[in-house]
Protein backbone atom coordinates (compact mmCIF):
# COMPACT_ATOMS: atom_id res chain seq x y z
CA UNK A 1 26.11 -42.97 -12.36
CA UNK A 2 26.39 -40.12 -14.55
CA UNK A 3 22.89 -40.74 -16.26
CA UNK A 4 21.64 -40.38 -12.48
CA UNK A 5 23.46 -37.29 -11.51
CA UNK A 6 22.16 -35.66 -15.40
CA UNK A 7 18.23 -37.11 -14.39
CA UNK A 8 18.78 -35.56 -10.57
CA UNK A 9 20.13 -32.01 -11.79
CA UNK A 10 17.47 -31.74 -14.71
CA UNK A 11 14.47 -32.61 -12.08
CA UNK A 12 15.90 -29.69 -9.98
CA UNK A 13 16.19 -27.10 -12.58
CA UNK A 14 12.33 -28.15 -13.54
CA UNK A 15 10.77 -28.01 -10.45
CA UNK A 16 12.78 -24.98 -9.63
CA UNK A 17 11.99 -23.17 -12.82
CA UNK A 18 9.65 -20.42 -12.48
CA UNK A 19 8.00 -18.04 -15.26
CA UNK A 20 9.02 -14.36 -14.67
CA UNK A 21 6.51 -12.29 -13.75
CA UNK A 22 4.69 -10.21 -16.42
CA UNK A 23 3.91 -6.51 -15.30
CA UNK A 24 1.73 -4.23 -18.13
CA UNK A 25 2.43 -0.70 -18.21
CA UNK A 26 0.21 2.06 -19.97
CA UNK A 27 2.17 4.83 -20.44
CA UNK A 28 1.07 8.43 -21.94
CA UNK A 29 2.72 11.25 -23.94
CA UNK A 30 4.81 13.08 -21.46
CA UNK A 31 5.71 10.47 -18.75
CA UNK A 32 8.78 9.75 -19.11
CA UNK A 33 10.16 10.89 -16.13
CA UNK A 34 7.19 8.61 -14.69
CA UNK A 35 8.89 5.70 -16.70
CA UNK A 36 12.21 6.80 -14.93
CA UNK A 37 10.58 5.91 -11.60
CA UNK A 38 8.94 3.09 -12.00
CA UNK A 39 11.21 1.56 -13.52
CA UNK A 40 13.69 2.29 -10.65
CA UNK A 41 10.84 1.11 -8.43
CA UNK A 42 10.47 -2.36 -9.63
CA UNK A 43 14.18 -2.89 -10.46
CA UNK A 44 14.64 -1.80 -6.08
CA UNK A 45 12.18 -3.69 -5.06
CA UNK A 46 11.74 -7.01 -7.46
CA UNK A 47 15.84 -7.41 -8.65
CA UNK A 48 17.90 -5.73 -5.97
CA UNK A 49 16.18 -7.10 -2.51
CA UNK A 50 16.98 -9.53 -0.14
CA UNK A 51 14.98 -12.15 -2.59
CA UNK A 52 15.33 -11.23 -6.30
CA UNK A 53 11.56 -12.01 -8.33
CA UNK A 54 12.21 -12.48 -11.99
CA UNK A 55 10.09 -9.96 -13.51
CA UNK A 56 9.29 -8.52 -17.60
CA UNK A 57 7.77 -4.92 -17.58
CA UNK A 58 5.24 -4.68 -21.13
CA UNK A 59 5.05 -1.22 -21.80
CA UNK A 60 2.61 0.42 -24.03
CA UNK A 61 3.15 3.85 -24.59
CA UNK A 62 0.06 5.69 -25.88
CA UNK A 63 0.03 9.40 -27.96
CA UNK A 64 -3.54 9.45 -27.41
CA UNK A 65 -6.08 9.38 -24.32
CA UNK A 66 -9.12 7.64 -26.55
CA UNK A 67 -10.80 4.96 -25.45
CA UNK A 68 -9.93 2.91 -28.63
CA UNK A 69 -6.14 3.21 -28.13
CA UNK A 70 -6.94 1.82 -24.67
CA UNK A 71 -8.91 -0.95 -25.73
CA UNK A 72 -6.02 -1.80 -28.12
CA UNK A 73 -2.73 -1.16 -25.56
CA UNK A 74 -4.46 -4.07 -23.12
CA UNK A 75 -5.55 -6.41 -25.84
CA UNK A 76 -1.68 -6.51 -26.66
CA UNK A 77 -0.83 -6.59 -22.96
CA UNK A 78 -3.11 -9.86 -22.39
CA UNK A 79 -1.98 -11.42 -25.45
CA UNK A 80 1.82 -10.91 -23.93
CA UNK A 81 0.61 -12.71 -20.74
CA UNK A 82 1.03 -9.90 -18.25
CA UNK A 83 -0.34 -11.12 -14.54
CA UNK A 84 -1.27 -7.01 -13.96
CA UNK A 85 -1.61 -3.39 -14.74
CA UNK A 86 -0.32 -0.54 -13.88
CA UNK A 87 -2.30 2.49 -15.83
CA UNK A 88 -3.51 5.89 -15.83
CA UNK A 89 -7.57 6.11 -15.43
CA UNK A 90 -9.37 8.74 -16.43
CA UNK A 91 -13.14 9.54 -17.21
CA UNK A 92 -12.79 8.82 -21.56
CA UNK A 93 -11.61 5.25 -20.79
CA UNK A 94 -11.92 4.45 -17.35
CA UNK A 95 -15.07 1.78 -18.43
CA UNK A 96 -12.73 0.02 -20.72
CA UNK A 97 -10.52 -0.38 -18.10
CA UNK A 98 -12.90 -1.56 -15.58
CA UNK A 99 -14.06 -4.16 -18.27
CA UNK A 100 -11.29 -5.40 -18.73
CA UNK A 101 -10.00 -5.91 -15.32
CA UNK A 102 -13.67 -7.64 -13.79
CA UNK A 103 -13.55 -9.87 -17.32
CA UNK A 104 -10.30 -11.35 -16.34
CA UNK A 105 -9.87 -11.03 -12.79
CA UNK A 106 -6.71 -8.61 -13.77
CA UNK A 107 -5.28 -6.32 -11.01
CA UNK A 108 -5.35 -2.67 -11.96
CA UNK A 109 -3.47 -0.53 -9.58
CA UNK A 110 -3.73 3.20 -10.87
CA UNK A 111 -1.40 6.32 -9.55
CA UNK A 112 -5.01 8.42 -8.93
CA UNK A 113 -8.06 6.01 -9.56
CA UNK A 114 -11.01 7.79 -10.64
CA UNK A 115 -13.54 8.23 -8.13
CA UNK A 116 -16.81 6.75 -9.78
CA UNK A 117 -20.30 6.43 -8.29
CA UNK A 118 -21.50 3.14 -6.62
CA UNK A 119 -24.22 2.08 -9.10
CA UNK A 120 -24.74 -1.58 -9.75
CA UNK A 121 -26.60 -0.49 -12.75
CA UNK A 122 -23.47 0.10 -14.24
CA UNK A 123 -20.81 -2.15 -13.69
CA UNK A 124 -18.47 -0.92 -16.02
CA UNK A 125 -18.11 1.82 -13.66
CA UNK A 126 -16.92 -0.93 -10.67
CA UNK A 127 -13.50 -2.20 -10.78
CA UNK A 128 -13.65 -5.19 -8.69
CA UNK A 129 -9.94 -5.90 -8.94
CA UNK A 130 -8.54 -1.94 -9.35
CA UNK A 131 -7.13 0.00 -6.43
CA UNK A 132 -5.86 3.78 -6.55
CA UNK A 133 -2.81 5.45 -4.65
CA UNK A 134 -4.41 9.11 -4.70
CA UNK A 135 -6.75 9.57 -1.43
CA UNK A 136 -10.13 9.88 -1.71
CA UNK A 137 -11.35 13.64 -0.23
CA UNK A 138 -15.30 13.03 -0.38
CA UNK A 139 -15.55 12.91 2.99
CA UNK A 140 -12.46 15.08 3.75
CA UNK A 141 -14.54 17.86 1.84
CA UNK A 142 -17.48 17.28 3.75
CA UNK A 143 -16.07 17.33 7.50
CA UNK A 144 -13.90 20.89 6.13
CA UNK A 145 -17.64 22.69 5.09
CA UNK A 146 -19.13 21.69 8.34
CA UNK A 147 -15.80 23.04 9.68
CA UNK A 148 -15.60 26.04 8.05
CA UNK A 149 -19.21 26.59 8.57
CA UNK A 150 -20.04 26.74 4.66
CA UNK A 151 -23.84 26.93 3.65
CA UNK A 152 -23.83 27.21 0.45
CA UNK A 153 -21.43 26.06 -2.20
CA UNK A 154 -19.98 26.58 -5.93
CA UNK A 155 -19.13 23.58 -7.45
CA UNK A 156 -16.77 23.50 -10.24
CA UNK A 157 -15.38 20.41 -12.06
CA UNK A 158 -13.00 19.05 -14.56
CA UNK A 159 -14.41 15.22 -15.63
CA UNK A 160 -17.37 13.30 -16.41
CA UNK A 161 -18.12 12.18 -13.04
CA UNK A 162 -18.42 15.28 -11.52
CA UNK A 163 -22.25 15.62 -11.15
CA UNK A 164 -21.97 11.95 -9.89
CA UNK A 165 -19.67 13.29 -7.02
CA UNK A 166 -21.63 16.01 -5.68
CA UNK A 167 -24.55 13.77 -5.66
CA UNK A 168 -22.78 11.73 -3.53
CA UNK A 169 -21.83 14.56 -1.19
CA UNK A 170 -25.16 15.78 -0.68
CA UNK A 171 -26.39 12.20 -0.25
CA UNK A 172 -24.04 11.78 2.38
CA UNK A 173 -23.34 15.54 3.58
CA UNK A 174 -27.04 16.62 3.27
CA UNK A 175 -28.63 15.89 6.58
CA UNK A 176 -25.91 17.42 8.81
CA UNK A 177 -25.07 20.48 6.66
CA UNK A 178 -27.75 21.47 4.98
CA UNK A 179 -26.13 22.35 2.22
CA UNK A 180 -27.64 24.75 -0.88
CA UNK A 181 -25.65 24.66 -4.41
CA UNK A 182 -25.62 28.25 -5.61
CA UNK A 183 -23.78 26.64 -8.82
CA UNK A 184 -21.97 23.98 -10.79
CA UNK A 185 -19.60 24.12 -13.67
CA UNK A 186 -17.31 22.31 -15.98
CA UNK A 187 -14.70 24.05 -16.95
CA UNK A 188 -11.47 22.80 -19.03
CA UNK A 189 -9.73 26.04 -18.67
CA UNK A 190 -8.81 28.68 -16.20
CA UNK A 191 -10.64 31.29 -18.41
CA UNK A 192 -13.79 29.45 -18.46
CA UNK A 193 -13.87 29.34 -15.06
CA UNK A 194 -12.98 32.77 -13.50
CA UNK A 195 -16.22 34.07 -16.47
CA UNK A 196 -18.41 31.47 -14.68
CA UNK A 197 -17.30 33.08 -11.22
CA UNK A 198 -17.56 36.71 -12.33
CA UNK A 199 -21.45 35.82 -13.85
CA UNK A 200 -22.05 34.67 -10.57
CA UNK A 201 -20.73 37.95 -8.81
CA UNK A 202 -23.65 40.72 -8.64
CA UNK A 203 -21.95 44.06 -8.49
CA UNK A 204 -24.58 45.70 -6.27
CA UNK A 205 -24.87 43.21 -3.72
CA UNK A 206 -22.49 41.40 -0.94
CA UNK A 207 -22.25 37.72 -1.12
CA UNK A 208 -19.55 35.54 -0.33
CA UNK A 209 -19.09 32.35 -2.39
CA UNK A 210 -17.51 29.13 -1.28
CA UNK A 211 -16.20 27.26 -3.80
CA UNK A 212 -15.26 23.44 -3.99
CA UNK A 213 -12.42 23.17 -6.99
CA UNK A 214 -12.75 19.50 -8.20
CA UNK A 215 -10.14 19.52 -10.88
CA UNK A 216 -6.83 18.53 -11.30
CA UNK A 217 -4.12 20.45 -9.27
CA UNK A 218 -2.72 22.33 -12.38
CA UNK A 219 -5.97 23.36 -13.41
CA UNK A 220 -6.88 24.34 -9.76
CA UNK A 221 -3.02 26.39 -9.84
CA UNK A 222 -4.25 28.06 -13.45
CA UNK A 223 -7.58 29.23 -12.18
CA UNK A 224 -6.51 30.44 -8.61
CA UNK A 225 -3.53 32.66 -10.01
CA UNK A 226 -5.86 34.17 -13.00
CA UNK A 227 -8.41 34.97 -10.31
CA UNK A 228 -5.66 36.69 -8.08
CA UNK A 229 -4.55 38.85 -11.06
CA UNK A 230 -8.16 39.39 -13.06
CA UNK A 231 -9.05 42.89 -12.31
CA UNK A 232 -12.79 42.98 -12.94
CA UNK A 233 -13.66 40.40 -9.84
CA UNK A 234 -13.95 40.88 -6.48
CA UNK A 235 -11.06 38.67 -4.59
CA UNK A 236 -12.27 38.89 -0.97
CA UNK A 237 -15.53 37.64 -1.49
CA UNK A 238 -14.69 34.27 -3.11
CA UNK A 239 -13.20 31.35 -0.65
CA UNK A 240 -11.68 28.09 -2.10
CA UNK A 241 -11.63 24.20 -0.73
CA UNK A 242 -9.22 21.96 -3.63
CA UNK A 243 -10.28 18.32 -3.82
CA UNK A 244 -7.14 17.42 -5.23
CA UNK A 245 -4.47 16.91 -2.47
CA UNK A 246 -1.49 18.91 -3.74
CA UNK A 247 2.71 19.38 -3.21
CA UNK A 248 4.53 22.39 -1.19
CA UNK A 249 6.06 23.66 -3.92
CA UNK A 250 2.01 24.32 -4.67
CA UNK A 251 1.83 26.45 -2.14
CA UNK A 252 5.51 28.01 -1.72
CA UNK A 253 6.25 28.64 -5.59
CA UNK A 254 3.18 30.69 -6.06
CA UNK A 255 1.62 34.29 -4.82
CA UNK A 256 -1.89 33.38 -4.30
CA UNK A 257 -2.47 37.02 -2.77
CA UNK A 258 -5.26 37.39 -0.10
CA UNK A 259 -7.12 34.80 -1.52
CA UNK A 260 -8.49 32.30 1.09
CA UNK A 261 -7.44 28.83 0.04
CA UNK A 262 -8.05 25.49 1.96
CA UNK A 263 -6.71 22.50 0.90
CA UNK A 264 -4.52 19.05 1.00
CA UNK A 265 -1.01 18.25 1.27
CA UNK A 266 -0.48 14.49 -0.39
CA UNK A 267 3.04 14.29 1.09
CA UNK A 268 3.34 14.62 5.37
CA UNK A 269 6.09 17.68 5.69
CA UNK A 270 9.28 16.77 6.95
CA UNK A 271 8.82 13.13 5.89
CA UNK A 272 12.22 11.75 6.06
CA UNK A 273 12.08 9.04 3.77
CA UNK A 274 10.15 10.97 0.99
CA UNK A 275 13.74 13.17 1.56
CA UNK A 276 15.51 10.20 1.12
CA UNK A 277 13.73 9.15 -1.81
CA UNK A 278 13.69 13.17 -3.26
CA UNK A 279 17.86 12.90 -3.26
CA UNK A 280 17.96 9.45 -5.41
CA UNK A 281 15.47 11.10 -7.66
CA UNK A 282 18.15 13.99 -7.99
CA UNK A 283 20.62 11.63 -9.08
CA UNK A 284 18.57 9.55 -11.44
CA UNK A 285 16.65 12.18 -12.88
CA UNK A 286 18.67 15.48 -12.90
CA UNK A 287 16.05 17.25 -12.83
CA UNK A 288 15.53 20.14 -10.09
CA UNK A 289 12.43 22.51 -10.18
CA UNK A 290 13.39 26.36 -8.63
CA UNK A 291 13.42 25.09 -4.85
CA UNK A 292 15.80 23.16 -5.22
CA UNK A 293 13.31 19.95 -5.24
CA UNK A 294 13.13 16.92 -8.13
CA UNK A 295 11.03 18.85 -10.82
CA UNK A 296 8.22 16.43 -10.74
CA UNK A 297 4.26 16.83 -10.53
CA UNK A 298 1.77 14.87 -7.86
CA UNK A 299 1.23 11.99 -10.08
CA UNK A 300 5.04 10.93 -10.32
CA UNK A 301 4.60 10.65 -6.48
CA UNK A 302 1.66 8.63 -7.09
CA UNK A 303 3.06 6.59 -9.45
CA UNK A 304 6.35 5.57 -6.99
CA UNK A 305 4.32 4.35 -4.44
CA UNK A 306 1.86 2.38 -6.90
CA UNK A 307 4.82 1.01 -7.98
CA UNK A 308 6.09 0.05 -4.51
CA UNK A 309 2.76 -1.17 -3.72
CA UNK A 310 2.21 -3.73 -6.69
CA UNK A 311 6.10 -4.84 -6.29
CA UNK A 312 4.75 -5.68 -2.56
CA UNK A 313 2.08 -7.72 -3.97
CA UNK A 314 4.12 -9.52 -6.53
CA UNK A 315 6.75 -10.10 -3.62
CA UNK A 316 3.78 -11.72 -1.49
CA UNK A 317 2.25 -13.68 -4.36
CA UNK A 318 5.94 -15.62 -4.93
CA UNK A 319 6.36 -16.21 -1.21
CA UNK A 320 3.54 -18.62 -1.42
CA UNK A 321 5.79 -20.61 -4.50
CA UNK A 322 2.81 -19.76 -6.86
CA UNK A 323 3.96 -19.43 -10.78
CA UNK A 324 1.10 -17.64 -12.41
CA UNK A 325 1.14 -18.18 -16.58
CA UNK A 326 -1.86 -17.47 -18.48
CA UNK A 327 -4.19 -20.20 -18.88
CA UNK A 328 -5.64 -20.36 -22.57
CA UNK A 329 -9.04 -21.87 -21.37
CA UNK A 330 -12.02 -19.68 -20.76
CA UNK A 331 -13.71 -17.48 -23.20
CA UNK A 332 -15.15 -14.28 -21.95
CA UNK A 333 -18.50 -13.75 -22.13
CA UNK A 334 -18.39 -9.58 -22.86
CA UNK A 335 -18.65 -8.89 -26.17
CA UNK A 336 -15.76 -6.13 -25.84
CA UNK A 337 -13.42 -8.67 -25.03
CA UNK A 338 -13.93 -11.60 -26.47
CA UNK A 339 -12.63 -10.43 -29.82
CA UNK A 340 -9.61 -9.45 -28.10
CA UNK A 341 -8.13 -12.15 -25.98
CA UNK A 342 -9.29 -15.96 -25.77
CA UNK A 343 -7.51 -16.74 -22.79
CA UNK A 344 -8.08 -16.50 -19.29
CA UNK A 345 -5.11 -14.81 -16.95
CA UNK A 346 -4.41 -16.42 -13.76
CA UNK A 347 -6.32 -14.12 -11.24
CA UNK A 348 -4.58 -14.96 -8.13
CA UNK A 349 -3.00 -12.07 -7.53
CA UNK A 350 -6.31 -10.34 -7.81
CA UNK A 351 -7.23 -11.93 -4.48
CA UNK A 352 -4.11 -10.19 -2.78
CA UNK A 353 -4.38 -6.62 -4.26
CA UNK A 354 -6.26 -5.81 -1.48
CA UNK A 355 -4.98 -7.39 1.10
CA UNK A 356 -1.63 -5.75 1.01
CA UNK A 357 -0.44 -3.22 3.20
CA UNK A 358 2.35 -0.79 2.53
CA UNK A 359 3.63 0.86 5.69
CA UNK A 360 5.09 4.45 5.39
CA UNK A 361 4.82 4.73 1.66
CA UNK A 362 5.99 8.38 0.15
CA UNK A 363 1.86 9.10 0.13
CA UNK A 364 1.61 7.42 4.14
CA UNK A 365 0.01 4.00 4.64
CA UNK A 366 -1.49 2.06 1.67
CA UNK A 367 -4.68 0.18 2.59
CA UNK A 368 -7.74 -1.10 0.74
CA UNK A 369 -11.21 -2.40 2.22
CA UNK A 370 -12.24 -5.59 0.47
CA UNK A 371 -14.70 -3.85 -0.94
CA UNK A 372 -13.68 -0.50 -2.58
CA UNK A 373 -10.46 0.30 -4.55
CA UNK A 374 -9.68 3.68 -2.68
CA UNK A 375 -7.30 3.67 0.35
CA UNK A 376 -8.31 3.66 3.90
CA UNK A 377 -7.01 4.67 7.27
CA UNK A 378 -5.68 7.77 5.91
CA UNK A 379 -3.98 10.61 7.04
CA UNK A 380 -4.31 14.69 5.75
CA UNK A 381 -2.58 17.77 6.44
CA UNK A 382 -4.70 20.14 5.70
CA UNK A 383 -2.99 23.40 4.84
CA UNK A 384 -4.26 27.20 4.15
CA UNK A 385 -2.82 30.00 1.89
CA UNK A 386 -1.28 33.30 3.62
CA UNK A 387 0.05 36.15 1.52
CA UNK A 388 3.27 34.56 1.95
CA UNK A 389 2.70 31.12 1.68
CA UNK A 390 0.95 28.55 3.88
CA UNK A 391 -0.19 27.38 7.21
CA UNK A 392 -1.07 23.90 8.42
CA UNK A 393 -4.39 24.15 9.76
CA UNK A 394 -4.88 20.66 11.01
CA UNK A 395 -4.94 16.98 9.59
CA UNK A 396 -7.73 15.16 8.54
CA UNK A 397 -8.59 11.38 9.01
CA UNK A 398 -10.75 8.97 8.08
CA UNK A 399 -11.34 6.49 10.82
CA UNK A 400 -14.05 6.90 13.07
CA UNK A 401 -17.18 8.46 12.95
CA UNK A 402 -18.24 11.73 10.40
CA UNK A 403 -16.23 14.51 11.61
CA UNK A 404 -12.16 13.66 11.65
CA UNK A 405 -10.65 17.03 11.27
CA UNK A 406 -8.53 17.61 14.40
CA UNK A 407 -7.31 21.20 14.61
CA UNK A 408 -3.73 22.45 15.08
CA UNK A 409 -3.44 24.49 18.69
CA UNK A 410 -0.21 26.26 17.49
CA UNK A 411 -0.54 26.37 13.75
CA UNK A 412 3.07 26.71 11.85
CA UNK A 413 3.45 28.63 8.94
CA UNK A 414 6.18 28.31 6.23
CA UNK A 415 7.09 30.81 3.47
CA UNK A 416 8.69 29.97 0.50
CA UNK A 417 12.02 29.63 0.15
CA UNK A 418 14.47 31.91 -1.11
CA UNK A 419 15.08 31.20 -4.72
């Protein structure tokens, strides 16, 4: 009797037994308060909900944005059986990335995926299985010039894909704007480009200049605030649209002048749960920028709702009672990988990355296509500067036909606050 009850309890405990769930995390110089919240993320969502996911989180913290380093951080991260990855992309290693992730059917899920174009000649370029949290604004961009009424543009940009871009906004832009490119940049400081603007400036005549800023929000920050305070250029003739969506405090922390600014907000104003979620960060972080506000930049938003939205997936993936191990079995075929890592990752998961759907996440609702990795149904504020801070102009969305900016009737504007 006791040899049965041993047998029954051991046949439970194996067929109940289930691997924990391997997450890889590519971390770089400077994000540790990043590291703060995802770890907080998972540890919410994974250990402290209504049904607790065993879970390991493989970090790889890297000093260096090379492409080698990367190539190295997820040959480790296979080789330690991770199921996904959670990683920075940017234009130096985005390809090995993308390699990577379409050689082993491993989900990538990236705080602000880099926008690539769609070329089947180059497939490193295509991340079947890698989905981004930051919106895409191609479009966004577009409906704003034929909103504004812009004719000609200055196009200045911060990463290897910008040529690719505009090409892609002309392709699609071209036939119902018209558009003429007076000029295109890239710059990697603020310096560079206020001298490219001021070439572009003739003294003795009057021209206006409309100009797209496709860089990173800091950079965008650096380069509007030297141009408000250079004294050799002419402020009201230049006009700015930002790419990059960007925070209040963007817009309420600096003096941007009379300089005419359009751009993105990536968080809704008076969201209540992102104010929820702002007072926890108080507590775990300590940190407080002068507003009052957790001193954190766009991506650490980014990176709490990637976090959120691979937890979701994980969550959905051990509903179904699937374990998913690595399977030593298949070799890959590219020659950057096989050297690397002779096994073959379950890629299950890979086939729900895009099906999830995160409902009122920090950035709004998270939603793929089956196709591409950026988000869909999406919804903008679009804000402009004032010499005292900014005013929502309208919102911007991208369901429907071309042409989803809706303007605001009674616009509000908010000045910053008292510090």
């Amino acid at each position: 009797m006791l040899i049965l009850v041993i047998l029954i309890t051991l046949l439970g405990l194996t067929t109940g037994y289930r691997d924990s769930f391997r997450i890889g995390i590519i971390l770089r110089d400077g994000d540790e308060v990043a590291e703060k919240i995802i770890d907080n993320a998972f540890w919410r969502m994974l250990s402290n909900g209504p049904h607790q996911i065993p879970y390991v989180s493989v970090k790889e913290k890297l000093l260096d944005e090379d492409a080698f380093y990367y190539h190295q951080a997820v040959c480790r991260l296979l080789n330690k059986g991770v199921g996904a990855l959670l990683t920075p992309t940017a234009s130096p290693y985005f390809p090995v990335l993308a390699s990577y992730s379409n050689e082993y059917n491993l989900s990538l899920v990236s705080p602000e995926l880099l926008e690539t174009p769609d070329d089947p000649k180059a497939p490193d370029l295509m991340a079947k299985f890698a989905v981004g949290i930051r919106p895409s604004t191609t479009r966004a961009i577009l409906d704003l010039i034929r909103d504004l009424r812009w004719q000609e543009i200055v196009y200045i940009y911060d990463d290897d894909f910008g040529p690719e871009k505009l090409q892609v906004m002309f392709r699609v832009g071209y036939g119902a704007l018209k558009l003429k490119l007076l000029g295109i940049t890239r710059v990697s400081s603020a310096r560079e480009a206020i001298e490219y603007l001021q070439n572009l400036d003739n003294p003795g005549k009057q021209q206006n200049f409309h100009v797209v800023l496709d860089t990173d929000a800091s950079l965008a920050r650096d380069i509007l605030q030297l141009h408000v305070h250079h004294t050799g250029i002419r402020k009201k003739n230049y006009q700015f649209l930002l790419s990059e969506p960007t925070l209040e405090k963007f817009w309420t922390l600096h003096e941007f002048g009379v300089l005419k600014i359009t751009g993105f907000l990536a968080l809704a104003p008076d969201f209540n749960r992102a104010n929820n979620v702002k007072e926890e960060w108080l507590k775990l972080l300590g940190n407080r920028s002068p507003d009052g506000e957790p001193d954190l930049n766009i991506s650490d938003y980014y990176y709490f709702d990637a976090s959120v939205f691979l937890a979701q997936t994980i969550g959905a993936l051990w509903s179904r009672n699937i374990n998913i191990p690595p399977v030593y079995a298949n070799k890959p075929s590219n020659s950057l990988t096989k050297d690397c890592f002779q096994g073959q990752p379950d890629g299950r998961i890979s086939q729900l990355i895009k099906k999830t759907n995160v409902r009122k996440g920090l950035t709004g609702n998270i939603q793929y296509s089956e196709i591409k990795g950026t988000r869909i149904n999406i919804n903008l504020t679009i804000v402009q500067s004032t010499p005292t801070g900014y005013r929502e102009f309208g919102s911007w969305t991208d369901t429907g036909n071309f042409g989803g900016i809706r303007r605001y009737s009674n616009s509000k504007s908010i000045k910053p606050r008292s510090l």
